[in-house]
PDB file of N, CA and C in Angstrom:
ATOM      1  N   UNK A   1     102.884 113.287 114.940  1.00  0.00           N
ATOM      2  CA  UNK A   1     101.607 112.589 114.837  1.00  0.00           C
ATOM      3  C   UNK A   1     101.277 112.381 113.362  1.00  0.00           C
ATOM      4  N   UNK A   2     101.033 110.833 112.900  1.00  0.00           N
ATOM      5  CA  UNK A   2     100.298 110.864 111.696  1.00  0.00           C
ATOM      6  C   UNK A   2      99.484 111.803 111.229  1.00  0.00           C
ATOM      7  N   UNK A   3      99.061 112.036 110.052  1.00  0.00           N
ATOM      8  CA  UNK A   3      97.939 112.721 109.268  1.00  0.00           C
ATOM      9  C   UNK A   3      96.946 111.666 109.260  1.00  0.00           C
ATOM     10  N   UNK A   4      95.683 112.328 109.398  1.00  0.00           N
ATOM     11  CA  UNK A   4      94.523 111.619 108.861  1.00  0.00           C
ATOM     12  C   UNK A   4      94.338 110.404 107.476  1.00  0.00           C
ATOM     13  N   UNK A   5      95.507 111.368 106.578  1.00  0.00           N
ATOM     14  CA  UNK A   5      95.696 110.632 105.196  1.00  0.00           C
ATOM     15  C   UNK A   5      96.179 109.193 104.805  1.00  0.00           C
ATOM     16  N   UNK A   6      96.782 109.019 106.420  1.00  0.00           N
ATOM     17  CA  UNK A   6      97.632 108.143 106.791  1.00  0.00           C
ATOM     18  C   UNK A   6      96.962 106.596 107.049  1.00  0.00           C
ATOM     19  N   UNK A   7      95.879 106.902 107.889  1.00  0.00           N
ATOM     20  CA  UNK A   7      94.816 106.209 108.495  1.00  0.00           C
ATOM     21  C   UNK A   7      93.864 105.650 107.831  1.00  0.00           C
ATOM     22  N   UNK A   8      93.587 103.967 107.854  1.00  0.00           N
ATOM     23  CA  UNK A   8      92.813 103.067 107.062  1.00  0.00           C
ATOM     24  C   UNK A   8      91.475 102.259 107.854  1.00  0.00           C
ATOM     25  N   UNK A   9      90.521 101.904 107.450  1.00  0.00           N
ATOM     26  CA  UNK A   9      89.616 101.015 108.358  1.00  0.00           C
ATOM     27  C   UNK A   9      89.735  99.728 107.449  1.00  0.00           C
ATOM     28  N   UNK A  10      89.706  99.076 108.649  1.00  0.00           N
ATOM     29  CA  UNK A  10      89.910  97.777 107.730  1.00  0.00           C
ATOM     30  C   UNK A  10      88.717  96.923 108.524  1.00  0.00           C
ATOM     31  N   UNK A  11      88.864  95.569 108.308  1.00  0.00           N
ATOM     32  CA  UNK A  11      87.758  94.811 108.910  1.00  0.00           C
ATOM     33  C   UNK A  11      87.760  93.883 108.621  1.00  0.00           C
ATOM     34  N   UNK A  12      87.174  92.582 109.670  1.00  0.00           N
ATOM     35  CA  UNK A  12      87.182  90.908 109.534  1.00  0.00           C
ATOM     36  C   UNK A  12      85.622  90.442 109.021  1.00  0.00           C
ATOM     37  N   UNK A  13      84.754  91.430 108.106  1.00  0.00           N
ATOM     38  CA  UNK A  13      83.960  90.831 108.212  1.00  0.00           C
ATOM     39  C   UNK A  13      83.897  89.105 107.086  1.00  0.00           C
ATOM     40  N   UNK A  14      84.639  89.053 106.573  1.00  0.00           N
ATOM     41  CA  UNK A  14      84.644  87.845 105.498  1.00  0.00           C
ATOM     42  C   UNK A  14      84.826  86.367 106.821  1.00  0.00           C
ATOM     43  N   UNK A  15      85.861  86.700 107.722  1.00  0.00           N
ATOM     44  CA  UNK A  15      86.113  85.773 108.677  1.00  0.00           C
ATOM     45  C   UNK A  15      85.063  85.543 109.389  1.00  0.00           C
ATOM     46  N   UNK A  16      84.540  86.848 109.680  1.00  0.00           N
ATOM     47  CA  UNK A  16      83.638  86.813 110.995  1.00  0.00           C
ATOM     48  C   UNK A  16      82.019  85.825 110.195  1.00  0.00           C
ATOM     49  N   UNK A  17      82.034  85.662 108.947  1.00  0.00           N
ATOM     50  CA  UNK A  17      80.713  85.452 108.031  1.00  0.00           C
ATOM     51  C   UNK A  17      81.549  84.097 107.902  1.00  0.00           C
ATOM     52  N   UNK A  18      82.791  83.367 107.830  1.00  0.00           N
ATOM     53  CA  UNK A  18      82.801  82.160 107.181  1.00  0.00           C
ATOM     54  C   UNK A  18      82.875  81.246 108.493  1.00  0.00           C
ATOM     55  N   UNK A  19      83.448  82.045 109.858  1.00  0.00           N
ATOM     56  CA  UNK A  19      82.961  81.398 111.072  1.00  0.00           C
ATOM     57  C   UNK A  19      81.847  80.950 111.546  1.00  0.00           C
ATOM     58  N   UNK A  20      80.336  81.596 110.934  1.00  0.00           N
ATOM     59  CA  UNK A  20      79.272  81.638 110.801  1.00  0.00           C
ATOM     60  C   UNK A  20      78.518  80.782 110.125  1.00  0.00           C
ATOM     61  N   UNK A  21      79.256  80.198 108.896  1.00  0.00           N
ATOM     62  CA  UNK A  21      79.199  79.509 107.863  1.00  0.00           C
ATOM     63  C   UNK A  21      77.519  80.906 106.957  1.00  0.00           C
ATOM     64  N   UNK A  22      78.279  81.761 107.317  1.00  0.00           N
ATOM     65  CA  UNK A  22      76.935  82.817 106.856  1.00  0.00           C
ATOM     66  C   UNK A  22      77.186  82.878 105.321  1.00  0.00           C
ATOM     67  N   UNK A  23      76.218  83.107 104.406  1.00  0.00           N
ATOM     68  CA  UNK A  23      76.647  83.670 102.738  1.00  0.00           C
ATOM     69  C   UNK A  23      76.414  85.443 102.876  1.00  0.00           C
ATOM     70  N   UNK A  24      76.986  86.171 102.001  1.00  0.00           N
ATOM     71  CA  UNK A  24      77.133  87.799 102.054  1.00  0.00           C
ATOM     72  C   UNK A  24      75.605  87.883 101.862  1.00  0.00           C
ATOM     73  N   UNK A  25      75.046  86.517 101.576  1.00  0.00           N
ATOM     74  CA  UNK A  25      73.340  87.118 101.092  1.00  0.00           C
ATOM     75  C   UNK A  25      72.745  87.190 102.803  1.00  0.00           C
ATOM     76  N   UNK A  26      72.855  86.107 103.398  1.00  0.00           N
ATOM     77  CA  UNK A  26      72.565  85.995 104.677  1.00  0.00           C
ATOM     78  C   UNK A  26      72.572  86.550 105.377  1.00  0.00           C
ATOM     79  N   UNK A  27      73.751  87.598 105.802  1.00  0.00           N
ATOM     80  CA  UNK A  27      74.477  88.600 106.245  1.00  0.00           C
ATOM     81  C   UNK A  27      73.669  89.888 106.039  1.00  0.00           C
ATOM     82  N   UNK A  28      73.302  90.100 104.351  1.00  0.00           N
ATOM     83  CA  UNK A  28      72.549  91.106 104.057  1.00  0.00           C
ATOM     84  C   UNK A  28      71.305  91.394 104.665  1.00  0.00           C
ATOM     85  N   UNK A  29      70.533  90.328 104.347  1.00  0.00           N
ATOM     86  CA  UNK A  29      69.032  90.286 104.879  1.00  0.00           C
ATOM     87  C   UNK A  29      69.638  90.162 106.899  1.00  0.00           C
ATOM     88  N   UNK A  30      69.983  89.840 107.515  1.00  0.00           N
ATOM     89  CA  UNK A  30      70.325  89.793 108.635  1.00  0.00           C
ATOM     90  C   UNK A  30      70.207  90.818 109.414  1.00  0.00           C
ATOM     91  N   UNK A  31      70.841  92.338 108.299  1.00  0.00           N
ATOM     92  CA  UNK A  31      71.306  93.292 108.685  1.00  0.00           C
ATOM     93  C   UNK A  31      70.431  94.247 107.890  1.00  0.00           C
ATOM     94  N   UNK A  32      69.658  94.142 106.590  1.00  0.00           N
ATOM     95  CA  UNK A  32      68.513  95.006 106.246  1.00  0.00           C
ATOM     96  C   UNK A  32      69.260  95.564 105.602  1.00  0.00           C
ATOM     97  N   UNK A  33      70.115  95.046 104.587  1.00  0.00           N
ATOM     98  CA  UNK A  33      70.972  95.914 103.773  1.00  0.00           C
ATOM     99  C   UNK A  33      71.092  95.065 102.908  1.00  0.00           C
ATOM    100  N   UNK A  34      71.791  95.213 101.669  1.00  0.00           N
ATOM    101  CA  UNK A  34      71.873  94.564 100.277  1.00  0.00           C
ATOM    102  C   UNK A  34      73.129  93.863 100.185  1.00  0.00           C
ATOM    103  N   UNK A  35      72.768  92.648  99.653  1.00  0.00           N
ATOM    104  CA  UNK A  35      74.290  92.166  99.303  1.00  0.00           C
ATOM    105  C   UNK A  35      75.431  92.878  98.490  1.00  0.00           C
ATOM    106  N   UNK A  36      75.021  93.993  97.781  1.00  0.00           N
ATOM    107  CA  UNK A  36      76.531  94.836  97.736  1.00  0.00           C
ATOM    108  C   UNK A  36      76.646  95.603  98.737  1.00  0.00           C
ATOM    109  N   UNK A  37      76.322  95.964  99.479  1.00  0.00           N
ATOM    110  CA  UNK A  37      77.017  96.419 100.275  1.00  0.00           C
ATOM    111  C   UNK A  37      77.681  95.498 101.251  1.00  0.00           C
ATOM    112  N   UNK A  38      77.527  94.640 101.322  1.00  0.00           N
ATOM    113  CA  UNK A  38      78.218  93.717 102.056  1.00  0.00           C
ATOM    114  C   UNK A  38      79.515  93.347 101.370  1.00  0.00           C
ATOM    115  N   UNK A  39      79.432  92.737 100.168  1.00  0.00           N
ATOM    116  CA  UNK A  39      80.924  93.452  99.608  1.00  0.00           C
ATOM    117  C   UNK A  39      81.624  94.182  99.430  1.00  0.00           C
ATOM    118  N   UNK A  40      80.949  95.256  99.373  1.00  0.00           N
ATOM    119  CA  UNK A  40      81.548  96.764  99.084  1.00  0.00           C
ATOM    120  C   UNK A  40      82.461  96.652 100.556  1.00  0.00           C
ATOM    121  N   UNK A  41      81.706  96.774 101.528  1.00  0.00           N
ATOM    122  CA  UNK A  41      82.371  96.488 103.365  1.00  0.00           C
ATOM    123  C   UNK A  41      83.580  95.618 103.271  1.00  0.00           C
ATOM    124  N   UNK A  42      83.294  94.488 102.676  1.00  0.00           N
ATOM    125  CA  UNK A  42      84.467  93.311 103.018  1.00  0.00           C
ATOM    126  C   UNK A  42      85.682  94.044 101.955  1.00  0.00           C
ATOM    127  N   UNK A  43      85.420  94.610 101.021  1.00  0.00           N
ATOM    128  CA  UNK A  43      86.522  95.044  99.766  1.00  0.00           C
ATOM    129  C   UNK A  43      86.997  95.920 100.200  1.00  0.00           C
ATOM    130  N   UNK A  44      86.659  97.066 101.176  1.00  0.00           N
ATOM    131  CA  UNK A  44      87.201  98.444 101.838  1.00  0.00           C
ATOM    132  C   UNK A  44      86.758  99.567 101.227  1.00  0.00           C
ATOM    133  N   UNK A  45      85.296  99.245 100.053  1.00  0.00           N
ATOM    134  CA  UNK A  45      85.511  99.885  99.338  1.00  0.00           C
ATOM    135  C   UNK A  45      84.513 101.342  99.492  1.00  0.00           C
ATOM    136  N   UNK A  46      83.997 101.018 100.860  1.00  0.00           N
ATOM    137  CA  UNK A  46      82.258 101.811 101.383  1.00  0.00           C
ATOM    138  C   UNK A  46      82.778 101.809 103.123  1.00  0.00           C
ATOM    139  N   UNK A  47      82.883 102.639 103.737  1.00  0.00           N
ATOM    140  CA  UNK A  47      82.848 102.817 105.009  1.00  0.00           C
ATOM    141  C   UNK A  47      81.497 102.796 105.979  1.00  0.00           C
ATOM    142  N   UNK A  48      80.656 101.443 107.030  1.00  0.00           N
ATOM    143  CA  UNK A  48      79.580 102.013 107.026  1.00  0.00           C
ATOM    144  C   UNK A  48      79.468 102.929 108.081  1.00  0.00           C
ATOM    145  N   UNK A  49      77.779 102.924 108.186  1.00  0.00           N
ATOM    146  CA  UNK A  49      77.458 104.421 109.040  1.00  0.00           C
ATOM    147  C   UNK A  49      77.453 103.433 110.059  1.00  0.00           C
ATOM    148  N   UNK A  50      77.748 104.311 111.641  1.00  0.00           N
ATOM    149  CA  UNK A  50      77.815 104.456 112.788  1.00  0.00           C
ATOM    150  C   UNK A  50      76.811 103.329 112.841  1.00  0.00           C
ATOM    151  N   UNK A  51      75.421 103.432 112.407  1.00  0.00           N
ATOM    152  CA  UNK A  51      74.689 102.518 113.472  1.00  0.00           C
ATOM    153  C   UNK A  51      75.073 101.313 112.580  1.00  0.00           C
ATOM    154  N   UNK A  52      75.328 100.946 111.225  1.00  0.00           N
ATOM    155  CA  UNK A  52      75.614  99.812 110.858  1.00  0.00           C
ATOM    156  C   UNK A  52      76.568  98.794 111.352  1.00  0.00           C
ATOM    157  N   UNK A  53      77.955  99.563 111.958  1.00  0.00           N
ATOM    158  CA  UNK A  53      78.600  99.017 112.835  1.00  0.00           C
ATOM    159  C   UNK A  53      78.315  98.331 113.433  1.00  0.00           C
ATOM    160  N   UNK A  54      77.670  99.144 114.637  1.00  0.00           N
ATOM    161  CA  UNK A  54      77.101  98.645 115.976  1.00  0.00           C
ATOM    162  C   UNK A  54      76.258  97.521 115.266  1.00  0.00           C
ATOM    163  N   UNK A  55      75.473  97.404 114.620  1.00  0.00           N
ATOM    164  CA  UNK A  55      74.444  96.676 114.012  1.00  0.00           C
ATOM    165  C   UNK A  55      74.947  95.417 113.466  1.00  0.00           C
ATOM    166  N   UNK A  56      76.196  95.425 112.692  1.00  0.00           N
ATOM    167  CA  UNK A  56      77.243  94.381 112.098  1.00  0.00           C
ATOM    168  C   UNK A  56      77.533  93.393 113.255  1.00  0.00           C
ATOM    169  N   UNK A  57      78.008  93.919 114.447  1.00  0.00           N
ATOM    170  CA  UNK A  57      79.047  93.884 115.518  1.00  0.00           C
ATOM    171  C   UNK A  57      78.232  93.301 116.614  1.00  0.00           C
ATOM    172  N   UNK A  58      76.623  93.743 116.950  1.00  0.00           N
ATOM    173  CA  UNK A  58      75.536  92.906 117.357  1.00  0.00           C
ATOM    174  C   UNK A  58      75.320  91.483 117.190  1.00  0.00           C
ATOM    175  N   UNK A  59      75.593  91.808 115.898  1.00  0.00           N
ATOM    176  CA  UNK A  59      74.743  90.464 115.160  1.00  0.00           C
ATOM    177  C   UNK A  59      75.480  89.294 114.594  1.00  0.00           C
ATOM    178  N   UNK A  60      77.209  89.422 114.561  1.00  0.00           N
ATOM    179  CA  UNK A  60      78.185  89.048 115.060  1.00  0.00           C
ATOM    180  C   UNK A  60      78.569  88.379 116.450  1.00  0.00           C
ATOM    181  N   UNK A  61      77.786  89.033 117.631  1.00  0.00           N
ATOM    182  CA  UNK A  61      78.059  88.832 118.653  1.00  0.00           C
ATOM    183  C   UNK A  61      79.323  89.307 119.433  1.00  0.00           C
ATOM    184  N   UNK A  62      80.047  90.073 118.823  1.00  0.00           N
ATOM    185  CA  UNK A  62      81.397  90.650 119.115  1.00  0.00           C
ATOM    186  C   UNK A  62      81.519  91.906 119.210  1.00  0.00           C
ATOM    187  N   UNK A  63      82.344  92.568 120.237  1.00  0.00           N
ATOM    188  CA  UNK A  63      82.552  94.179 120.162  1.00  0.00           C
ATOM    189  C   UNK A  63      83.279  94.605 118.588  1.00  0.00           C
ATOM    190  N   UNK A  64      82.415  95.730 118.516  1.00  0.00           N
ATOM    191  CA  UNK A  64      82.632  96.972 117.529  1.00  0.00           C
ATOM    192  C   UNK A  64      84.264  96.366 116.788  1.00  0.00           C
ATOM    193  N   UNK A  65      85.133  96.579 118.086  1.00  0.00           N
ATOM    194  CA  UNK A  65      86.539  96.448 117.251  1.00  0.00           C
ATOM    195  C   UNK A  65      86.882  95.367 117.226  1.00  0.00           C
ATOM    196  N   UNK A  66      86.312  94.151 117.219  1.00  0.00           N
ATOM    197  CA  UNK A  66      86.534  92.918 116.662  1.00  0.00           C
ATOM    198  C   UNK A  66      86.148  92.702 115.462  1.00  0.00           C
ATOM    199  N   UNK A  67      85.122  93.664 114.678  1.00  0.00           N
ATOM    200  CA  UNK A  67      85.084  93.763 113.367  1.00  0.00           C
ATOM    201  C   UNK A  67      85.604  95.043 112.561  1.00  0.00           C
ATOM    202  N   UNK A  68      85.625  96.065 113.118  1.00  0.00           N
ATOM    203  CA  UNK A  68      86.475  97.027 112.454  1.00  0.00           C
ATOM    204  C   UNK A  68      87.711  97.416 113.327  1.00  0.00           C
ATOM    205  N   UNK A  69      88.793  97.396 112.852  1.00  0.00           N
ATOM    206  CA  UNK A  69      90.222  98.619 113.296  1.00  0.00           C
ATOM    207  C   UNK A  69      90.444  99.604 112.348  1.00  0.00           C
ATOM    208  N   UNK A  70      90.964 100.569 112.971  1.00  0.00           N
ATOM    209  CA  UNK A  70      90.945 102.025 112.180  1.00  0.00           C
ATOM    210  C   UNK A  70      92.670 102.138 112.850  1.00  0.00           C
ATOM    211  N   UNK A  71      93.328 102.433 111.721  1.00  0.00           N
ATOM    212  CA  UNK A  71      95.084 102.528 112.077  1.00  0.00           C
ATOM    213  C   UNK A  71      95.798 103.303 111.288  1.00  0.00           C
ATOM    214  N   UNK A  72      96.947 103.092 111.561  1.00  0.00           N
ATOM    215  CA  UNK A  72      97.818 103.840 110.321  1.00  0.00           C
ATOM    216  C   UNK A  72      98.122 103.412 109.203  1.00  0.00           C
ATOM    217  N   UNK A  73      97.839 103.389 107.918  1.00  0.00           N
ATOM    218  CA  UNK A  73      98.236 102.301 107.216  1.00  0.00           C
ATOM    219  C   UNK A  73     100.119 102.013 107.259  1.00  0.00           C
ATOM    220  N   UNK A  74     100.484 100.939 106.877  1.00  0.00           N
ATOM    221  CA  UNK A  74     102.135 100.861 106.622  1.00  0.00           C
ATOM    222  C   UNK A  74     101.951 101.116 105.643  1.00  0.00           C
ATOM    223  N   UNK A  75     103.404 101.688 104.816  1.00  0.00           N
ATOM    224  CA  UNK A  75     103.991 102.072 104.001  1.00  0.00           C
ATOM    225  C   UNK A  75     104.763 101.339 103.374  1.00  0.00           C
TER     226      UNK A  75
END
């Protein structure tokens, strides 16, 4: 079995926002959060919390794992 160390979250939110024709500002206020963090999300560089997910993934209109997968990374 992989290690934890192994394992990456990744995510469509840039797709899921240009399908939208949404801006990261749009997105922000949408979701009650700041436009860096909305980059920070799309860059990999901030993991969010539990309800932001759900909250992302709402407002998207799409299940949870249509905007985030959590895997193994390749090597």
């Amino acid at each position: 079995m992989p290690s934890n160390q192994n394992r990456q979250m990744n995510n469509r939110i840039v797709v899921l926002r240009a399908e939208r024709n949404w801006s990261q500002k749009e997105l922000a206020d949408r979701l009650g959060v700041s436009r860096q963090t909305i980059i920070s999300l799309e860059k990999n560089r901030y993991n969010p919390s539990l309800k932001l997910a759900f909250d992302m993934a709402l407002e998207f209109g799409v299940d949870l794992h249509d905007v985030f997968q959590y895997g193994v990374e390749e090597e």
